[in-house]
PDB file of N, CA and C in Angstrom:
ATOM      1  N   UNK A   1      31.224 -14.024  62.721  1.00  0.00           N
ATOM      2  CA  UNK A   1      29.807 -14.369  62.641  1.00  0.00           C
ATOM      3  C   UNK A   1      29.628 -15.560  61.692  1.00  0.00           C
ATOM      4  N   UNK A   2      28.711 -16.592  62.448  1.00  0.00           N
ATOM      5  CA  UNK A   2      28.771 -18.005  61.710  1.00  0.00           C
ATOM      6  C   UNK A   2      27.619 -17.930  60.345  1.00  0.00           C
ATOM      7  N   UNK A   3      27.691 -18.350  59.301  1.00  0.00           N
ATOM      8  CA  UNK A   3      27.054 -18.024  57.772  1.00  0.00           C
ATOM      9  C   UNK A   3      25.889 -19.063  58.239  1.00  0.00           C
ATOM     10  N   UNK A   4      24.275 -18.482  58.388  1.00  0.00           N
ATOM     11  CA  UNK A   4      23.482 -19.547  58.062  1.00  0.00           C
ATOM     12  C   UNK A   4      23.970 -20.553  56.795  1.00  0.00           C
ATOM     13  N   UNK A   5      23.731 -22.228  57.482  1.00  0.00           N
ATOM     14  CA  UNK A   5      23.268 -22.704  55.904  1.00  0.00           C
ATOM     15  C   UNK A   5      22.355 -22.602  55.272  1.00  0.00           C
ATOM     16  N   UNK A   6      22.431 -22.815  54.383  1.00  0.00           N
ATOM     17  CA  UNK A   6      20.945 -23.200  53.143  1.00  0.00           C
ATOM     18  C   UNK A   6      21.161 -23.656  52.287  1.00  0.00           C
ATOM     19  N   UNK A   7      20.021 -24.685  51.759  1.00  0.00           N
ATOM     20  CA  UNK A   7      19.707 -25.679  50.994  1.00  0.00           C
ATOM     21  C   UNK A   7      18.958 -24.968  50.062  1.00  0.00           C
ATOM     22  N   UNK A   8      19.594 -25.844  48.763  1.00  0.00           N
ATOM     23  CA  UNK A   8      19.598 -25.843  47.440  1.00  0.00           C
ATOM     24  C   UNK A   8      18.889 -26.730  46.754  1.00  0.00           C
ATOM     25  N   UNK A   9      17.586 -26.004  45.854  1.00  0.00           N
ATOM     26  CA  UNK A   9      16.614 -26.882  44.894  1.00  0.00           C
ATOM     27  C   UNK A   9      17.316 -27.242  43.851  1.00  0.00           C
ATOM     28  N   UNK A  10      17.614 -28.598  43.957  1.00  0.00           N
ATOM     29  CA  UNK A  10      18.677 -29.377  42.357  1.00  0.00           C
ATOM     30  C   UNK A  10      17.828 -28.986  41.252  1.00  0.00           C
ATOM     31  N   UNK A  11      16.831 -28.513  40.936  1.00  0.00           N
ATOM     32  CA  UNK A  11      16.049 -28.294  40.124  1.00  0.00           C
ATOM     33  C   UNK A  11      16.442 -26.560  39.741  1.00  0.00           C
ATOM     34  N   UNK A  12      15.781 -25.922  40.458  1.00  0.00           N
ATOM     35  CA  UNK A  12      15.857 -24.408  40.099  1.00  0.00           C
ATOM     36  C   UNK A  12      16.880 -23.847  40.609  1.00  0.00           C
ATOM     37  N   UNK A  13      17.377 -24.118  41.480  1.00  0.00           N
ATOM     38  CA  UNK A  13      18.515 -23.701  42.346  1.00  0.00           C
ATOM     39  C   UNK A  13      18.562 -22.717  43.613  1.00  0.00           C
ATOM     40  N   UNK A  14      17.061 -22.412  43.841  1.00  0.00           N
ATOM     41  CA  UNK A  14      16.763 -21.352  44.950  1.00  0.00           C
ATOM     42  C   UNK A  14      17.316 -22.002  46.231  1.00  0.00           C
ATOM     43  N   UNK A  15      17.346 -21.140  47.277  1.00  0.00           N
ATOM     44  CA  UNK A  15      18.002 -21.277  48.207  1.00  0.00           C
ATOM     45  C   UNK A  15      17.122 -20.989  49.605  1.00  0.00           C
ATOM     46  N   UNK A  16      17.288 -21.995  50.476  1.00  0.00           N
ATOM     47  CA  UNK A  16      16.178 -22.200  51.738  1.00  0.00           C
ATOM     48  C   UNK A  16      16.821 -22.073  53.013  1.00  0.00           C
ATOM     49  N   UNK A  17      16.572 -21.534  53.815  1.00  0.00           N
ATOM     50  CA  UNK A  17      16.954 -21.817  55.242  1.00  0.00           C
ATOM     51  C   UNK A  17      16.548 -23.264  55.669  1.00  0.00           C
ATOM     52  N   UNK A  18      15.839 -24.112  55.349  1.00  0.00           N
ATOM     53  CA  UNK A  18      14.781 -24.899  56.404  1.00  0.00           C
ATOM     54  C   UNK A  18      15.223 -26.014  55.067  1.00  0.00           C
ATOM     55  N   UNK A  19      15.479 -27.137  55.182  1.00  0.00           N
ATOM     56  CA  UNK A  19      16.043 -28.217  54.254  1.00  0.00           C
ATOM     57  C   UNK A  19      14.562 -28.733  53.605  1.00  0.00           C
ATOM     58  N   UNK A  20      13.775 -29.205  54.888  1.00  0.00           N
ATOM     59  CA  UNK A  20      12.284 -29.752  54.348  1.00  0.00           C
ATOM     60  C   UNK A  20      11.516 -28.723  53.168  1.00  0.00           C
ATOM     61  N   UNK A  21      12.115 -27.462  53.363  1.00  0.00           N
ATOM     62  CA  UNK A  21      11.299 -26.222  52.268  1.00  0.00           C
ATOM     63  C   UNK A  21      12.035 -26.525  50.992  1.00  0.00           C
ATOM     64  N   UNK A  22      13.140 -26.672  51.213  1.00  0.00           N
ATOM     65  CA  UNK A  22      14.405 -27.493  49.509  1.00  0.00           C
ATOM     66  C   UNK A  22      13.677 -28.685  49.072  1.00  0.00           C
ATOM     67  N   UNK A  23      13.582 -29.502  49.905  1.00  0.00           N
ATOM     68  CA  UNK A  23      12.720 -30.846  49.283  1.00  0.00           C
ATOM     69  C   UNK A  23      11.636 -30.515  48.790  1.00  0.00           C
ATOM     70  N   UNK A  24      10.617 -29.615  49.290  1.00  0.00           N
ATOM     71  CA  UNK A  24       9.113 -29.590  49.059  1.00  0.00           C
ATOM     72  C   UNK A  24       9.521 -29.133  47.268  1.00  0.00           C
ATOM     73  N   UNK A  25      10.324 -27.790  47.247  1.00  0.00           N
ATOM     74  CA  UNK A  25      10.944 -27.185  46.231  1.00  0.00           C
ATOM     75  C   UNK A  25      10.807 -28.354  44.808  1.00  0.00           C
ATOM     76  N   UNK A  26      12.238 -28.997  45.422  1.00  0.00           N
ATOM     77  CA  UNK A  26      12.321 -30.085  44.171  1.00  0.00           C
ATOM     78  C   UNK A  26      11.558 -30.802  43.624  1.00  0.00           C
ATOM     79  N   UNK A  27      10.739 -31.425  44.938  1.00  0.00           N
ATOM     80  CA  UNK A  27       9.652 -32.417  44.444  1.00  0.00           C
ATOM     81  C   UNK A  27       8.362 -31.871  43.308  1.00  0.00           C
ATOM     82  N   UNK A  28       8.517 -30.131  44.044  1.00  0.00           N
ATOM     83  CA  UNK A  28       7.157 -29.462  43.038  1.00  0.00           C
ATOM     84  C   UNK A  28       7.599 -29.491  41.914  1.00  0.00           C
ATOM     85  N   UNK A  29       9.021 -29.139  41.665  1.00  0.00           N
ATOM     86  CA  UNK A  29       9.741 -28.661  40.426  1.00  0.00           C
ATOM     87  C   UNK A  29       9.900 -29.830  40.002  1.00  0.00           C
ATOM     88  N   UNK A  30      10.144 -30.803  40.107  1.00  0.00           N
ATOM     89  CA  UNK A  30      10.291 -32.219  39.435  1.00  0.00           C
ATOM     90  C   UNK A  30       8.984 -32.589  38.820  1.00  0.00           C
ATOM     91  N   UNK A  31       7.747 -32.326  39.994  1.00  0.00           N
ATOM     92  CA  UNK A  31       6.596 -33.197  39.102  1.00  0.00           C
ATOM     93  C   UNK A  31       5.672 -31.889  37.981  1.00  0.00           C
ATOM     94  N   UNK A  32       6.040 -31.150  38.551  1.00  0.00           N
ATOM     95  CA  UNK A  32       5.289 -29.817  37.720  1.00  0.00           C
ATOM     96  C   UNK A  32       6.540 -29.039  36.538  1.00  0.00           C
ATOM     97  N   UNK A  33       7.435 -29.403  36.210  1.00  0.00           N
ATOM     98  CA  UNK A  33       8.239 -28.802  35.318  1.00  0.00           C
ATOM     99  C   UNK A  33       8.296 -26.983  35.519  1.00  0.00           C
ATOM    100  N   UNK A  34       7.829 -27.078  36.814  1.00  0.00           N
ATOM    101  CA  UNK A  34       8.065 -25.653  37.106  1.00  0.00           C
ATOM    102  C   UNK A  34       7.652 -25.064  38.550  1.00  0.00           C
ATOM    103  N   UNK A  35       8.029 -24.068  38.941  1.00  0.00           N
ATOM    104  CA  UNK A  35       8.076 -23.582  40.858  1.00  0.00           C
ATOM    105  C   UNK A  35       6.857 -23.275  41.089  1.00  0.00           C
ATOM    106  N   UNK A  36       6.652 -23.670  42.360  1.00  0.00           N
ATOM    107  CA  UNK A  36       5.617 -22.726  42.809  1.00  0.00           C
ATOM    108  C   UNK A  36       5.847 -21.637  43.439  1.00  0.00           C
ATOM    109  N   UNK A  37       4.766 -20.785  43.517  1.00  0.00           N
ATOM    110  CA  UNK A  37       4.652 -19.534  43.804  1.00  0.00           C
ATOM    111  C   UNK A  37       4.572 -19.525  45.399  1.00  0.00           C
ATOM    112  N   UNK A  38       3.927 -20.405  46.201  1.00  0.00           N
ATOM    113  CA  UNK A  38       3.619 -20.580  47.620  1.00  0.00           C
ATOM    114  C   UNK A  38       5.166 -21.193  48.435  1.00  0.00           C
ATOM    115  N   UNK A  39       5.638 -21.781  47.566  1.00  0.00           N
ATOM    116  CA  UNK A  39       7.207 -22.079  47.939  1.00  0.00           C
ATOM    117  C   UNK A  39       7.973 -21.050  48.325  1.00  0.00           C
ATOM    118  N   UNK A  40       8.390 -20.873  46.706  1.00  0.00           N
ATOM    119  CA  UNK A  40       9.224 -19.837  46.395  1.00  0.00           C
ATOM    120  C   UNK A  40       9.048 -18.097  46.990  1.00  0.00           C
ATOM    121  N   UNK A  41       8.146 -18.036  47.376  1.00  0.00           N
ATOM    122  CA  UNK A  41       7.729 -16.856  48.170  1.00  0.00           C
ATOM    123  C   UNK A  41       8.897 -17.090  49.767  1.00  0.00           C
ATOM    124  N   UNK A  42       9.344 -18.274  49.504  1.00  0.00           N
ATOM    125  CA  UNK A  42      10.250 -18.665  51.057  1.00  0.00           C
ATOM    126  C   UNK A  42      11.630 -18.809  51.138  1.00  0.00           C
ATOM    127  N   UNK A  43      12.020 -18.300  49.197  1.00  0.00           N
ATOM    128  CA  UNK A  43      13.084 -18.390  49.420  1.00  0.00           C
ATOM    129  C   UNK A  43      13.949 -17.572  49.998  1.00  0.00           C
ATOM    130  N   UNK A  44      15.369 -17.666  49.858  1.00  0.00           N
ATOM    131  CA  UNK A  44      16.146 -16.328  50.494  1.00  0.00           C
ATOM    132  C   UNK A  44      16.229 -15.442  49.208  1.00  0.00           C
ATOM    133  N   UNK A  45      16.175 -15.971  48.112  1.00  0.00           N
ATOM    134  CA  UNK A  45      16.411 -14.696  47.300  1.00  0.00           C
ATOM    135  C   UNK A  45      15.219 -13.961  47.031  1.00  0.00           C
ATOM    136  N   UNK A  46      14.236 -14.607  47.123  1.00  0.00           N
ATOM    137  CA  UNK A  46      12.425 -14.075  47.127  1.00  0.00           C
ATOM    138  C   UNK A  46      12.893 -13.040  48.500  1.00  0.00           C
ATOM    139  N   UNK A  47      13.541 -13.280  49.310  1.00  0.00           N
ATOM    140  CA  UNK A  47      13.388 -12.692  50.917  1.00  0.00           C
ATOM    141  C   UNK A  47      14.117 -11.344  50.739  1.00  0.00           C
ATOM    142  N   UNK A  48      15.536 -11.702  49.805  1.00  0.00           N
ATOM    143  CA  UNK A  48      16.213 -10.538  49.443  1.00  0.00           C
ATOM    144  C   UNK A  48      15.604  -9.396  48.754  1.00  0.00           C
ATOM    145  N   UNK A  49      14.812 -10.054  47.477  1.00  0.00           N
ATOM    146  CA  UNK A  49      13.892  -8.908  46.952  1.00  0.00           C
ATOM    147  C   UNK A  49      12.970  -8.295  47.842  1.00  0.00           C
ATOM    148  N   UNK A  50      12.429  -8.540  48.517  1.00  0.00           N
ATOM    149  CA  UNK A  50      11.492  -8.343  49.581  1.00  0.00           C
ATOM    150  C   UNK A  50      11.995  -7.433  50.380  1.00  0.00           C
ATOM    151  N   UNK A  51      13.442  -7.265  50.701  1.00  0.00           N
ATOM    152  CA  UNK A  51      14.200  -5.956  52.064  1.00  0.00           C
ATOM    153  C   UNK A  51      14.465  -5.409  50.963  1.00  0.00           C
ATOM    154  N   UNK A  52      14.902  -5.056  49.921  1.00  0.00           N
ATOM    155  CA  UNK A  52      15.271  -4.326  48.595  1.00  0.00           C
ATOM    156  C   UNK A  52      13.834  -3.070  48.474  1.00  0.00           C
ATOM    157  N   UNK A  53      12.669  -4.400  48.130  1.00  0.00           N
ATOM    158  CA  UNK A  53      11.717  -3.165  47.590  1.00  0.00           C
ATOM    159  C   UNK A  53      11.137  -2.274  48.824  1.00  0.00           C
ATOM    160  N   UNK A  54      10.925  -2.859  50.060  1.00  0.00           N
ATOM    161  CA  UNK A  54      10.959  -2.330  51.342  1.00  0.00           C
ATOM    162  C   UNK A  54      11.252  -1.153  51.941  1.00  0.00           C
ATOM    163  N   UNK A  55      12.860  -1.637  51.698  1.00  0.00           N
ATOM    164  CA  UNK A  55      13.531  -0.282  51.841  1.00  0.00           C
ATOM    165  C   UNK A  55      13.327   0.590  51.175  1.00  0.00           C
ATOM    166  N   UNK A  56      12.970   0.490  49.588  1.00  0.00           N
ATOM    167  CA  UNK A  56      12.782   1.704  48.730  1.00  0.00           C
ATOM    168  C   UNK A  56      11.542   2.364  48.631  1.00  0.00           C
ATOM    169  N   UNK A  57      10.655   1.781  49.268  1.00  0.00           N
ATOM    170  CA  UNK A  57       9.679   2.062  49.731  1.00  0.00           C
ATOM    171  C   UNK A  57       9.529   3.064  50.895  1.00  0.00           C
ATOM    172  N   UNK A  58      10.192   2.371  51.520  1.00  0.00           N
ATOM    173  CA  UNK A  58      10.097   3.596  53.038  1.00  0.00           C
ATOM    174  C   UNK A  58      11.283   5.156  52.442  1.00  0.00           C
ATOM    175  N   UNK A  59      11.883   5.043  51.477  1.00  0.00           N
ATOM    176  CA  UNK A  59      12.811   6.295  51.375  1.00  0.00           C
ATOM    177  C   UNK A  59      12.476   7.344  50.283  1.00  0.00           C
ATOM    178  N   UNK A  60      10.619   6.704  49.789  1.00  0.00           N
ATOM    179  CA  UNK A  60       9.968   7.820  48.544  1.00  0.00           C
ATOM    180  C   UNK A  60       9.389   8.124  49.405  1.00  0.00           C
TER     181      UNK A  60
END
């Protein structure tokens, strides 16, 4: 099974499926000295937490 890629914010270092969502990333993080929340809601590790609390959700 072939590994999606994903792109990397040189800034924060989150990780994107979609390259244009890495750029938007950097550029916020470059001119704002910090992430946004409307981004970063897209990352894969935002995505990972997201099947984590999910799941633990459906098993209380």
């Amino acid at each position: 099974m072939a590994e999606k890629q994903l792109f990397q914010c040189s800034v924060c270092g989150l990780h994107y499926e979609n390259k244009e969502i890495a750029k938007k990333c950097e550029a916020y993080c470059k001119e704002h000295n910090g992430c946004s929340l409307d981004i970063t809601k897209l990352s894969v590790e935002r995505n990972k937490q997201s099947s984590k609390s999910d799941s633990n959700e459906l098993s209380h």
